[in-house]
Protein backbone atom coordinates (compact mmCIF):
# COMPACT_ATOMS: atom_id res chain seq x y z
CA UNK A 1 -25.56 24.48 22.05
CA UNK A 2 -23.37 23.60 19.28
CA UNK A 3 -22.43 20.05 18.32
CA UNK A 4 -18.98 18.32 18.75
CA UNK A 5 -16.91 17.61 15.64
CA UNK A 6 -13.85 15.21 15.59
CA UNK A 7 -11.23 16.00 13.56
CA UNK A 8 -9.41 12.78 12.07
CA UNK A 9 -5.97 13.85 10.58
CA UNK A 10 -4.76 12.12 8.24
CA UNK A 11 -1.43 13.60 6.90
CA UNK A 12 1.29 11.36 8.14
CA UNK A 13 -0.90 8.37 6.24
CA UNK A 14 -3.05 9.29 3.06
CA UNK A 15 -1.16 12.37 2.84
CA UNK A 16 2.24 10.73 2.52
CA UNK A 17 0.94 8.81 -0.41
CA UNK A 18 0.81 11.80 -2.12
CA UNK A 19 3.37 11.86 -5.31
CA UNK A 20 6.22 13.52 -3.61
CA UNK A 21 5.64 14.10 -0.19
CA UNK A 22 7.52 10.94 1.39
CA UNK A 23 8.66 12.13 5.05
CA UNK A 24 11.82 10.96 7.17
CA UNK A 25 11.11 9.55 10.73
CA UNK A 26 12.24 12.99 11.94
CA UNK A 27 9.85 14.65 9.57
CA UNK A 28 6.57 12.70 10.74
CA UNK A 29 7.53 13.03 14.58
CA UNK A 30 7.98 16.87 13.81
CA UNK A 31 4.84 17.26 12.29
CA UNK A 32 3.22 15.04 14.39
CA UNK A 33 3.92 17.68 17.17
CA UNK A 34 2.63 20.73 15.20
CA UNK A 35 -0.74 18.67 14.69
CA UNK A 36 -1.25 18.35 18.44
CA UNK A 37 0.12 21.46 19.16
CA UNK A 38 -3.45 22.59 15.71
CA UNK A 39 -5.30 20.70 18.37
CA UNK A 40 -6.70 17.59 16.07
CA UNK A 41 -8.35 14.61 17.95
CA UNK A 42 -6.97 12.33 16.44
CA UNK A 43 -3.52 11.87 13.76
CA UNK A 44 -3.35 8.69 11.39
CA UNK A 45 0.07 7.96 12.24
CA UNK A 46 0.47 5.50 9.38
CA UNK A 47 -0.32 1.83 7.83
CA UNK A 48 2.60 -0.06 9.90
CA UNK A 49 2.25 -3.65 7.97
CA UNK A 50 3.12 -1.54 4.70
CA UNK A 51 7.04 -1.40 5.54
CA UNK A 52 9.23 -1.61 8.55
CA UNK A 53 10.15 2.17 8.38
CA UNK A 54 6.53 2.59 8.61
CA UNK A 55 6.28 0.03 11.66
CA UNK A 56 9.09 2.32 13.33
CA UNK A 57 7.41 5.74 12.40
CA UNK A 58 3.99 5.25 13.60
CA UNK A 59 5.48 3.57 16.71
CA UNK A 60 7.73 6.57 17.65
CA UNK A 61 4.84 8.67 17.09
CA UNK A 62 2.42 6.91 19.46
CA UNK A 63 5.10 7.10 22.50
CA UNK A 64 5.72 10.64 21.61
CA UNK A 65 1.75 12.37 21.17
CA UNK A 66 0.26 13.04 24.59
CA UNK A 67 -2.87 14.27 24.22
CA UNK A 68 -4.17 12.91 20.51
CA UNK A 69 -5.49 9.65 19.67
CA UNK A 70 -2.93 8.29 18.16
CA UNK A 71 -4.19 5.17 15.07
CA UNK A 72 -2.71 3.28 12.85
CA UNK A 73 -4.43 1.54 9.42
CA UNK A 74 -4.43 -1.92 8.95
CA UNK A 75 -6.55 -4.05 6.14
CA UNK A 76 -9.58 -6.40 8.00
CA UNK A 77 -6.86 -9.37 8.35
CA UNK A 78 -5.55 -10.39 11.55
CA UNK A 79 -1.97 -10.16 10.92
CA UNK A 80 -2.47 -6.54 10.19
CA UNK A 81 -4.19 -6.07 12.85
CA UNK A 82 -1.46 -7.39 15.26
CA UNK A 83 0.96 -5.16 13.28
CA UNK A 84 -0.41 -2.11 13.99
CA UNK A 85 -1.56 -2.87 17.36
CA UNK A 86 2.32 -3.30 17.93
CA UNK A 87 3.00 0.26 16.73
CA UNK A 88 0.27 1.95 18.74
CA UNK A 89 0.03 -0.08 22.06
CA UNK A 90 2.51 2.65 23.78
CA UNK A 91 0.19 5.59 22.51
CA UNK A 92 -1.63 7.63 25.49
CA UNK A 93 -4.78 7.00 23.34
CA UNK A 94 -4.39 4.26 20.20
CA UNK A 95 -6.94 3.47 18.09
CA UNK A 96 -6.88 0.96 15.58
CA UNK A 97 -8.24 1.86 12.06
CA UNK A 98 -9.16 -1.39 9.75
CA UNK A 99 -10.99 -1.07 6.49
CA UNK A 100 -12.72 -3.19 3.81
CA UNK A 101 -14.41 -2.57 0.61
CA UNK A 102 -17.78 -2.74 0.47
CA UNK A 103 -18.57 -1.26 -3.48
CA UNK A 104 -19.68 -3.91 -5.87
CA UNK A 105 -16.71 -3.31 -8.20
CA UNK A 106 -14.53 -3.52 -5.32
CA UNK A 107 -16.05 -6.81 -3.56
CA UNK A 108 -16.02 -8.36 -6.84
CA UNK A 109 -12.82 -8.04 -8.95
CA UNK A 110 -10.49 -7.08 -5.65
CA UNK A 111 -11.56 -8.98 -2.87
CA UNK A 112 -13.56 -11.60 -5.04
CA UNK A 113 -15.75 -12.31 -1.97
CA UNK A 114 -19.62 -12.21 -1.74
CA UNK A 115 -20.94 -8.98 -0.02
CA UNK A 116 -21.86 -12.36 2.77
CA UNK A 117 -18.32 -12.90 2.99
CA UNK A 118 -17.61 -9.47 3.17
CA UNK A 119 -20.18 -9.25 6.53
CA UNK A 120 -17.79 -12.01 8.00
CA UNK A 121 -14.65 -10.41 7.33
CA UNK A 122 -16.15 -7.58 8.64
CA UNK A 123 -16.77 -9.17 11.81
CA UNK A 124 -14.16 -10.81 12.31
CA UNK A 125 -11.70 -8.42 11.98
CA UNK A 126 -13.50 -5.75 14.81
CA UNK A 127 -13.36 -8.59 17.23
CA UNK A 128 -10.00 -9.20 16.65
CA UNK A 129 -9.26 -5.41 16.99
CA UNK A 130 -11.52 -5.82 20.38
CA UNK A 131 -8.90 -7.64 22.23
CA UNK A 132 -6.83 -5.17 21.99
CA UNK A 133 -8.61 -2.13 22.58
CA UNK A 134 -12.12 -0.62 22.68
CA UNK A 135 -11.04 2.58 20.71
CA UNK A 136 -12.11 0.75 17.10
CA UNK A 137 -12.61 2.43 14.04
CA UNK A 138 -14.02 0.70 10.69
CA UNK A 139 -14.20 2.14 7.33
CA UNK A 140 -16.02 0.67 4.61
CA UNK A 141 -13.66 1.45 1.59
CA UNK A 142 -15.58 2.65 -1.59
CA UNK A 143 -18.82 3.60 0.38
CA UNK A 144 -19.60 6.19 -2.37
CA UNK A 145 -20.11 3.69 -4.80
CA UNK A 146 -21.60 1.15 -2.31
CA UNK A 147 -25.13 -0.03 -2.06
CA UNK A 148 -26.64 2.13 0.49
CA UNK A 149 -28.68 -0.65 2.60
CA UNK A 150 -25.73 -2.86 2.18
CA UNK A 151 -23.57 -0.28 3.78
CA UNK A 152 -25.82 0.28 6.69
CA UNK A 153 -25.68 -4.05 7.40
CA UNK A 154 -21.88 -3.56 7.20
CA UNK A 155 -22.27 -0.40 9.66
CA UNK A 156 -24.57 -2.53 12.51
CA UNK A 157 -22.13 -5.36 12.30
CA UNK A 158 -19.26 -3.79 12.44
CA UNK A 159 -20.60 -1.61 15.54
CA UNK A 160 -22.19 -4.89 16.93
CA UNK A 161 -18.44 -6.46 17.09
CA UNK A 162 -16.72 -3.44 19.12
CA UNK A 163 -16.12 -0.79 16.14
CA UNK A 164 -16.45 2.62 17.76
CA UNK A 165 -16.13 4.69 14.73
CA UNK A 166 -17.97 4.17 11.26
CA UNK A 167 -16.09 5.55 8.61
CA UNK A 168 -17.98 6.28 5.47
CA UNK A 169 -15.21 7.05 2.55
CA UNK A 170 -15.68 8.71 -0.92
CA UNK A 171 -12.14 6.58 -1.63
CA UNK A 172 -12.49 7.86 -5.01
CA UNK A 173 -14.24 11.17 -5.08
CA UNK A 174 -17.08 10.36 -7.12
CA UNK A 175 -19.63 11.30 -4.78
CA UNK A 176 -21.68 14.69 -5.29
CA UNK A 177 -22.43 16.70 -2.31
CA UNK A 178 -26.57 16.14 -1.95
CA UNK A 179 -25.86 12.83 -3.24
CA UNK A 180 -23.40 11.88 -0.36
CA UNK A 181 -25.52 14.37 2.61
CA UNK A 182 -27.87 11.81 1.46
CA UNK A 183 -26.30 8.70 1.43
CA UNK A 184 -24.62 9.62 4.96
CA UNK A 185 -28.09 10.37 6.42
CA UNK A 186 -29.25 6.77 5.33
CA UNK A 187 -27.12 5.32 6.56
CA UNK A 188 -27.15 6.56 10.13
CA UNK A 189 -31.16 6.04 9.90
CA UNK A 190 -30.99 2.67 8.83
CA UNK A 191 -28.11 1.37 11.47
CA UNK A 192 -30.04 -0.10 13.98
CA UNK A 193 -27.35 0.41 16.91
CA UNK A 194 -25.94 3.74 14.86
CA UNK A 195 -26.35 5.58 18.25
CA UNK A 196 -23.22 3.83 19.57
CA UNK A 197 -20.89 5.06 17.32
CA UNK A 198 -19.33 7.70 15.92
CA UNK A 199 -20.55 8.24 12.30
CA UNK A 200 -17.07 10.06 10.15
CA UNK A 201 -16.58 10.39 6.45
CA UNK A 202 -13.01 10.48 4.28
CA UNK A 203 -13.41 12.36 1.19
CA UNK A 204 -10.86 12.34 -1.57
CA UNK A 205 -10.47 15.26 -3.98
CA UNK A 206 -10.27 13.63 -7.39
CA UNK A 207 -13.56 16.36 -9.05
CA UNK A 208 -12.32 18.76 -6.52
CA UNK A 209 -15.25 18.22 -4.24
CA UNK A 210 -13.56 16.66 -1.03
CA UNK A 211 -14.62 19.96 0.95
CA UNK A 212 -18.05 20.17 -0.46
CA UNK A 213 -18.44 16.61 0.66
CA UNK A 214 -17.88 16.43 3.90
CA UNK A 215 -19.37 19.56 4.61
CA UNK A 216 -22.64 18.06 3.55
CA UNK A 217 -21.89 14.98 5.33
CA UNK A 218 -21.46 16.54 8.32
CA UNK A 219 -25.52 18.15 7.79
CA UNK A 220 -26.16 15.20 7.71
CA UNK A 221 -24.94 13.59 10.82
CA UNK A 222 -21.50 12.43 10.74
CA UNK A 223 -19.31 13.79 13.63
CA UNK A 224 -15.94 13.09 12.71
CA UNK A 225 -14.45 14.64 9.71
CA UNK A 226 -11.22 12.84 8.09
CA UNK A 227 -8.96 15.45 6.30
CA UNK A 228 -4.98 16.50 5.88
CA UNK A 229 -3.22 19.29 5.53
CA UNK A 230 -3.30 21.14 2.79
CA UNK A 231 -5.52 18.85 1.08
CA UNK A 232 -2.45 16.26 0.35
CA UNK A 233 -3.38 12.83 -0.66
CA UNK A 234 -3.77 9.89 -2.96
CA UNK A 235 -4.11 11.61 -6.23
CA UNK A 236 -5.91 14.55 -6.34
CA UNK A 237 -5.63 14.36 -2.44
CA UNK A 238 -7.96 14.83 0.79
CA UNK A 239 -10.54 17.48 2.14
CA UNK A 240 -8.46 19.80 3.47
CA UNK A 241 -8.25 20.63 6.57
CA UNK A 242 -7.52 24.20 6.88
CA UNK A 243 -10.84 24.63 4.21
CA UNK A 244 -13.38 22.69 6.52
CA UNK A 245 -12.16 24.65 9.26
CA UNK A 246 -12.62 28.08 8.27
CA UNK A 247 -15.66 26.79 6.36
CA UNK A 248 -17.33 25.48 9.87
CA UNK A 249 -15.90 28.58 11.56
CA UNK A 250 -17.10 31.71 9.09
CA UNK A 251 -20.28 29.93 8.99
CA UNK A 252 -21.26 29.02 12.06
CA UNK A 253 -24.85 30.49 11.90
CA UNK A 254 -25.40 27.81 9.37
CA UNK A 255 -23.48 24.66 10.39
CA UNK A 256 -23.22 25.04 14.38
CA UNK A 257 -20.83 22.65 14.95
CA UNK A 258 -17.53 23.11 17.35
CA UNK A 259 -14.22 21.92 16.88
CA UNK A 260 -11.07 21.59 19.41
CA UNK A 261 -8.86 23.15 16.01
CA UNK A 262 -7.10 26.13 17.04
CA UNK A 263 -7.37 28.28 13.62
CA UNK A 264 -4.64 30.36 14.37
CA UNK A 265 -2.08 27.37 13.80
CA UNK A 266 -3.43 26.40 10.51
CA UNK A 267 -0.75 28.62 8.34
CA UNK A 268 2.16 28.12 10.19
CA UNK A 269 0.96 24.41 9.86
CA UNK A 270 0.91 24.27 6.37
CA UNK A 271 3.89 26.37 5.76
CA UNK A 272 5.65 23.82 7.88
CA UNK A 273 4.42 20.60 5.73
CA UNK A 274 5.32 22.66 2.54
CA UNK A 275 8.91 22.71 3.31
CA UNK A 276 8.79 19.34 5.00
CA UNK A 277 7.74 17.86 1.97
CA UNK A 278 9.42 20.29 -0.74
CA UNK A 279 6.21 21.70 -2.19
CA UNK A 280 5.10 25.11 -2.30
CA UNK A 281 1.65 26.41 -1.24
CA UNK A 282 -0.17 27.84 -4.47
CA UNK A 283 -0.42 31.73 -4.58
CA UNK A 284 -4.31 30.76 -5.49
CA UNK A 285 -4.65 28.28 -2.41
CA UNK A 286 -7.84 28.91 -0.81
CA UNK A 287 -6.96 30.02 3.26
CA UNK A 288 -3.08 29.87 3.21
CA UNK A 289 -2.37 30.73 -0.28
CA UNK A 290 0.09 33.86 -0.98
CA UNK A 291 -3.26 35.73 -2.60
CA UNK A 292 -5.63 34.48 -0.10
CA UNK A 293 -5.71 38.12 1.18
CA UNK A 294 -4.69 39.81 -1.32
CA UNK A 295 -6.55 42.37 -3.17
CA UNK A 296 -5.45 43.84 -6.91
CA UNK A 297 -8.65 45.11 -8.31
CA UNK A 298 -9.11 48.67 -7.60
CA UNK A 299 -12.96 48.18 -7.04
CA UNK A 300 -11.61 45.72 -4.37
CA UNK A 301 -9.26 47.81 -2.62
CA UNK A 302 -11.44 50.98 -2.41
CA UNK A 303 -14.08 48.64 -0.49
CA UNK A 304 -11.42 47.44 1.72
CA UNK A 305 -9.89 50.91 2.62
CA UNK A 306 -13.40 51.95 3.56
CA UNK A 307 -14.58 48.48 5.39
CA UNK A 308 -12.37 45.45 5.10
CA UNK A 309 -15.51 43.14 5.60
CA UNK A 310 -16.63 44.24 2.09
CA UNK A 311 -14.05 41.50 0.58
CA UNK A 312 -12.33 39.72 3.25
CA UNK A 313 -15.28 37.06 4.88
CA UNK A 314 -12.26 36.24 7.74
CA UNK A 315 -9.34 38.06 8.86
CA UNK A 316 -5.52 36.95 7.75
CA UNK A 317 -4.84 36.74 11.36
CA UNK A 318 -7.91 34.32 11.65
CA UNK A 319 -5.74 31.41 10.47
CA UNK A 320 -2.67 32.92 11.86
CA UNK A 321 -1.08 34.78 8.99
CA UNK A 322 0.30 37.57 11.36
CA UNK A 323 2.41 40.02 9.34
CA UNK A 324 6.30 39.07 10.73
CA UNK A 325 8.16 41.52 12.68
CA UNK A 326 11.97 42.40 12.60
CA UNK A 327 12.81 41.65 15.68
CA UNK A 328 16.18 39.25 15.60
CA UNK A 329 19.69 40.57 14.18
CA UNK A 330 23.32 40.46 14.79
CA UNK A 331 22.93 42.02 18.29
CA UNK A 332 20.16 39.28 19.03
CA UNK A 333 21.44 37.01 22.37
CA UNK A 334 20.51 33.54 23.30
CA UNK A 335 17.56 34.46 25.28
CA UNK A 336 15.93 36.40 22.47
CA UNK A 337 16.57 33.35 19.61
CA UNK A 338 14.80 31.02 22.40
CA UNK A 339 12.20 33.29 23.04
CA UNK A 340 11.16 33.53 19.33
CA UNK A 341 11.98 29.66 18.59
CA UNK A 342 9.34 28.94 20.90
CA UNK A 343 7.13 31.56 20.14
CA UNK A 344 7.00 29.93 16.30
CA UNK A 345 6.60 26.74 17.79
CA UNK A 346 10.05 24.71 18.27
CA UNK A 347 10.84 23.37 21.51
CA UNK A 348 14.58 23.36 20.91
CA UNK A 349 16.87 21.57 23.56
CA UNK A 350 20.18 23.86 24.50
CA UNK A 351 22.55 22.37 21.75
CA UNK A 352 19.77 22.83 18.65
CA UNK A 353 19.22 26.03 20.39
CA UNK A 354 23.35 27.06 19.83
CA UNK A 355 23.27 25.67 16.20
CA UNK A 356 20.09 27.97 15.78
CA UNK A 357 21.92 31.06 17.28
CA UNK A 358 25.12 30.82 15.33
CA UNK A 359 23.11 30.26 12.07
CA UNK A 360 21.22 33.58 12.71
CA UNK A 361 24.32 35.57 13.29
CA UNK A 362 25.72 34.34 10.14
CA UNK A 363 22.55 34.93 8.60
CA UNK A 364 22.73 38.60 10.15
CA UNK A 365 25.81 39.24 8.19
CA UNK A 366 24.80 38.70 5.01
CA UNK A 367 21.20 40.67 4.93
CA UNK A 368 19.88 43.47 6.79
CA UNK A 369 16.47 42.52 8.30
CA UNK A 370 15.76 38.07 9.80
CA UNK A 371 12.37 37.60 9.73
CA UNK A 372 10.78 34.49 11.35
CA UNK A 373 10.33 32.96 8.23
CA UNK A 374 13.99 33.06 7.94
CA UNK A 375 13.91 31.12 11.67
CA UNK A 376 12.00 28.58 10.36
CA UNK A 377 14.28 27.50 7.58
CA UNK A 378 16.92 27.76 9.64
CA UNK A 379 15.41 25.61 12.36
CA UNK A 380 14.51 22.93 9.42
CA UNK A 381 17.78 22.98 7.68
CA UNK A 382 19.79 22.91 10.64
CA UNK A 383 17.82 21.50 13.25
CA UNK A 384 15.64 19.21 11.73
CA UNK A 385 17.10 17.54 8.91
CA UNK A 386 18.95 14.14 9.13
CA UNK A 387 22.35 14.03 9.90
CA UNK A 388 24.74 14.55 6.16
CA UNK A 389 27.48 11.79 4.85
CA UNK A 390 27.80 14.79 2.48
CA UNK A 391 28.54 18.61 3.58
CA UNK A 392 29.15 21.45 1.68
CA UNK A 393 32.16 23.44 2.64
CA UNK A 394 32.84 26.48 -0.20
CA UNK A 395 31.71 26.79 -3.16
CA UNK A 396 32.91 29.16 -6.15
CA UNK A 397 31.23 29.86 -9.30
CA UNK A 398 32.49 31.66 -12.75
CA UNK A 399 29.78 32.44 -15.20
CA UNK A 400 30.29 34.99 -18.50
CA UNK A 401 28.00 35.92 -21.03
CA UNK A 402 31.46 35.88 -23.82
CA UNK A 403 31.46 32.47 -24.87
CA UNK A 404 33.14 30.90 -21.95
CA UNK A 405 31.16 28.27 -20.47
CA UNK A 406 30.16 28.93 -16.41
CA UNK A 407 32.35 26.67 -14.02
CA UNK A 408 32.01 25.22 -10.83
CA UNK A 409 34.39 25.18 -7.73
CA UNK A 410 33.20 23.17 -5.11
CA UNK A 411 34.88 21.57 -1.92
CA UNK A 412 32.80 19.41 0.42
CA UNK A 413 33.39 16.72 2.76
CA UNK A 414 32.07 13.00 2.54
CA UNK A 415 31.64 11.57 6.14
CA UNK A 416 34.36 14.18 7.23
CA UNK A 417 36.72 13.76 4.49
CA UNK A 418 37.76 16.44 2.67
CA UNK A 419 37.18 16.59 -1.48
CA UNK A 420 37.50 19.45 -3.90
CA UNK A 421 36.74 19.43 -7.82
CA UNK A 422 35.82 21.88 -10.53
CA UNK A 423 33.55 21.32 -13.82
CA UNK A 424 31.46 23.22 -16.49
CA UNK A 425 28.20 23.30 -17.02
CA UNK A 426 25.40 24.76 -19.42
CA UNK A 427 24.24 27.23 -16.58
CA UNK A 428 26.43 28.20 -13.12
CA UNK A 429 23.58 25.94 -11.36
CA UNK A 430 24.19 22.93 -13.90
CA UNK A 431 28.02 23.56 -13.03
CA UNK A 432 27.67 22.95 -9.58
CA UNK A 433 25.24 19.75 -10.13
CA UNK A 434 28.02 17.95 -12.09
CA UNK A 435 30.67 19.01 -9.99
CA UNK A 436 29.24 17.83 -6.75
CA UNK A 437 28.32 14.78 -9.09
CA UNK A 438 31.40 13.75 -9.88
CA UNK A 439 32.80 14.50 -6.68
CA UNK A 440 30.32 11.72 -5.17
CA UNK A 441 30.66 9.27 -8.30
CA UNK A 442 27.03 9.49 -8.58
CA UNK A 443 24.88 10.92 -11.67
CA UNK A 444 21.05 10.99 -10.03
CA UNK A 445 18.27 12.45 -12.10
CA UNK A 446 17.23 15.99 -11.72
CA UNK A 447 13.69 15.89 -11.83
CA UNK A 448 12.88 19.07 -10.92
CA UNK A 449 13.67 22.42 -9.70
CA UNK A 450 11.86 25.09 -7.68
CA UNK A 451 13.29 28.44 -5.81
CA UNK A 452 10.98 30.14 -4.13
CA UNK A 453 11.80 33.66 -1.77
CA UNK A 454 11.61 33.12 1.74
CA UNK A 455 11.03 36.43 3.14
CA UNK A 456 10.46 39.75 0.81
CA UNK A 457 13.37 42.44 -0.29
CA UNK A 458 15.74 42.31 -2.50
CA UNK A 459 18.14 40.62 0.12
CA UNK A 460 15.57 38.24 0.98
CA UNK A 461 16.76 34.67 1.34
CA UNK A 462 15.79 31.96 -1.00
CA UNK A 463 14.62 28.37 -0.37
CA UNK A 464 15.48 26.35 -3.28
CA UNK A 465 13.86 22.75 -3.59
CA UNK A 466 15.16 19.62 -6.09
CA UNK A 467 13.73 16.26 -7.03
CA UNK A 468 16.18 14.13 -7.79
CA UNK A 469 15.59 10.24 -9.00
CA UNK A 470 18.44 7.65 -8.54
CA UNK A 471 18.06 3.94 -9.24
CA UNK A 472 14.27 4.40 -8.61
CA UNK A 473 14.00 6.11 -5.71
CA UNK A 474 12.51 9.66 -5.29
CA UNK A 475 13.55 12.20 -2.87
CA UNK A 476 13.38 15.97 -2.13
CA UNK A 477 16.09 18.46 -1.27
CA UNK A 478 15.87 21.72 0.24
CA UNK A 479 18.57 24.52 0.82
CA UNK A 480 18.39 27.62 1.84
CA UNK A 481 20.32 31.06 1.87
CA UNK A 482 20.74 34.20 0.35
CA UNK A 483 22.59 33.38 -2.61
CA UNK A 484 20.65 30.94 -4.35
CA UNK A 485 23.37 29.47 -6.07
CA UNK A 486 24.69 28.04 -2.37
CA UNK A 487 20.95 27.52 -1.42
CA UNK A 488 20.97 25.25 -5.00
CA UNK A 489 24.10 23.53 -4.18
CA UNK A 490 22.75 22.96 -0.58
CA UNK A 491 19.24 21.67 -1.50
CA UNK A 492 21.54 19.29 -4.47
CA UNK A 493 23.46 17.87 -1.28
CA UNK A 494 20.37 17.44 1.18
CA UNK A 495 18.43 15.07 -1.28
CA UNK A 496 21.95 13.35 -2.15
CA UNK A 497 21.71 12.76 1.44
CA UNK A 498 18.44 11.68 1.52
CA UNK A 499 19.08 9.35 -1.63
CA UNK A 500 21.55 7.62 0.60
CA UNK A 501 19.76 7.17 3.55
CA UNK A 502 17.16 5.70 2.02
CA UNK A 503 19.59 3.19 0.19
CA UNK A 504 20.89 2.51 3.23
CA UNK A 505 17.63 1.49 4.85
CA UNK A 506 16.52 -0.26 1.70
């Protein structure tokens, strides 16, 4: 019989830190769904002492998730501790997740406590957890580079004072694979009361080994595997998720291990952080990328016209890459929209449900064929996205190749009221930039600039994505339609918006 894996996802936490992928309350709650709805065990809802917007995010999470352990991360200090206890106590299932470093390097020039001190701490703060709840989760933070017989003393006390969960982290990917099966194994051996807990490892990406790692962790005993989607993270990021899975799953004859991860989801999943968080998926990403299952050399495709198992070790609609159908248009009703909203995964109530319908019969009049891709960023952009102080209403744009410089005509509203201006710029997109610029009486940095093709044809529509930078503060923009000048000027607007809210909260 095959053994049980946990799946710890860690997304809405470690993956947030991730340059660029910052996520609205709206966002994290979204996504928080679609990670149930993969079928994780538990979601790392996020570190609530870090900021109040944290405190409210992981809190809203917890009294939303039903079936998922729901944990937040808190340092080994009490006031932590009663900060994230706050945030999860209205969770179906909380857990609390506290860590301490345990690496000479760490204990030394960080902490500057004595690995004795360091037992204390560790003690201390699982019994404080304990009061709260018996679902207790310890991590000892720079395991990897961690005396091994030390670790397993900071494992037996930590299980001895409630902890549930032993978390053994390569916090800076340095770890090799035999090196960390290894240390993982010794670990378990030498915990006298191991047998009580759950043994889990968090591998970080930094010498692109996060995979690798945990795979050979979990051969060696650990039973809960701490990952995000799309391998987002601190720095080079996290094991991914999707990557373990099909990993565990295509070779079952050699790991034997089970998880509650329903494969299927993991592409829409990660096509749904991507856009979330502004970031495409790489054509070369391993599972979900573009090329995953795509074949070029002829060699290649002769084997797979004859026997697609010659080159393909798991099928596209393995991890639920379904080719899309053309099944909504102009002539589409109500019933059909709701049918396929909740078919992709969108519960919508009966007014996000109207917006959705109306923006697909606009969308029907401008290109022949909606494909569910096209749902989705409709459902994001209209649905999903926080509410705008500034709208777009029309835009016009004038650009020549005889010497006259493109122009901009752009009206909008700001919180309902009505403004209309026209510049030049260097390029037609440039144009409208300043022009919606000056309309606002702001001048934010455009960082960067990404338009990617939603759905294929040449009246496909495009999803454009901005960074902009303002006093600071980063944020991401999206827009999307088939004229990627209005999907610019949209995506321009959304992180304006975005820019503003989080001035607001600041």
């Amino acid at each position: 019989m095959s053994d049980r894996l946990y799946i710890f996802d860690t997304t809405l936490r470690d993956g947030e830190q991730s340059p660029g992928a910052t996520m609205n309350q709206n966002e994290k709650i979204r996504l928080a769904r679609e990670l149930e709805n993969l079928g994780v065990d538990i979601m790392e809802a996020g570190f609530p002492a870090a900021s109040q917007g944290d405190f409210e995010a992981v809190r809203k999470i917890a009294q939303t998730i039903k079936h998922a352990q729901v944990a937040g991360l808190c340092r080994a200090m009490a006031a932590d501790i009663d900060r994230c206890w706050d945030a999860i106590k209205d969770a179906k299932h909380p857990r609390i997740h506290t860590f301490l470093a345990t690496s000479p390097v760490h204990m030394e020039y960080k902490l500057r406590k004595t690995p004795e001190q360091v037992l204390e701490m560790t003690e201390a703060a699982v019994k404080h957890a304990a009061k709260y709840t018996s679902n207790i989760e310890f991590s000892a933070e720079d395991a990897s580079r961690s005396d091994w017989d030390f670790l397993a003393k900071v494992a037996e006390t930590a299980i001895n004072a409630g902890a549930t969960t032993i978390n053994i982290p390569d916090t800076v990917g340095y770890a090799q694979p035999q090196e960390f099966g290894a240390m993982v194994r010794h670990v378990i051996e030498n915990t006298s009361n191991s047998h009580k807990a759950v043994f889990s490892v968090h591998c970080h990406n930094d010498l692109g080994l996060g995979v690798a790692n945990t795979l050979a962790a979990i051969k060696a005993g650990a039973r809960q595997a701490e990952v995000t989607i799309s391998g987002i993270g601190e720095r080079a990021g996290n094991a991914a998720l999707e990557e373990l899975i099909m990993a565990l799953r295509t070779r079952a004859d050699y790991y034997d291990i089970e998880t509650n991860v329903k494969s299927e989801q993991l592409f829409p999943t990660c096509r749904l952080l991507s856009r979330i968080i502004g970031q495409p998926i790489p054509a070369n990403k391993a599972i979900v990328g573009a090329n995953a299952f795509a074949h070029e050399s002829g060699i290649h495709q002769d084997g797979m016209l004859k026997n697609r198992e010659t080159y393909e070790i798991m099928t596209p609609e393995s991890v639920g890459r379904e080719k899309t159908d053309i099944i909504l248009g102009k002539h589409s009703g109500r019933n059909a929209i709701k049918g396929k909203t909740t078919e992709l995964g969108y519960p919508l109530n009966d007014d996000e449900l109207q917006i959705v319908f109306e923006a697909v019969k606009r969308l029907a009049d401008k290109k022949e064929k909606v494909y569910d891709a096209d749902i989705e960023a409709i459902i994001l952009e209209e649905v999903y996205r926080i509410p705008d102080k500034y709208r777009l209403v029309h835009l016009s744009v004038q650009s020549s190749d005889v010497g006259v410089p493109p122009s901009a005509a752009v009206v909008m509203e700001i919180n309902g009221i009505r403004r209309e201006h026209t510049t030049f710029g260097t390029g037609p997109i440039d144009a409208v930039f300043k022009t919606i610029s000056q309309i606002v009486g702001r001048s934010p940095q455009l960082k960067r600039y990404h338009v990617n093709a939603i759905t294929s044809g040449g009246d496909a529509q495009g999803e454009v994505t901005v960074r902009l930078e303002e006093n600071g503060c980063n944020t991401v923009g999206r827009g999307s339609d088939p004229d990627i000048i209005a999907a610019s000027a949209r995506a321009f607007l959304n992180a304006l918006n975005r820019l503003d809210k989080m001035n607001s909260e600041g």
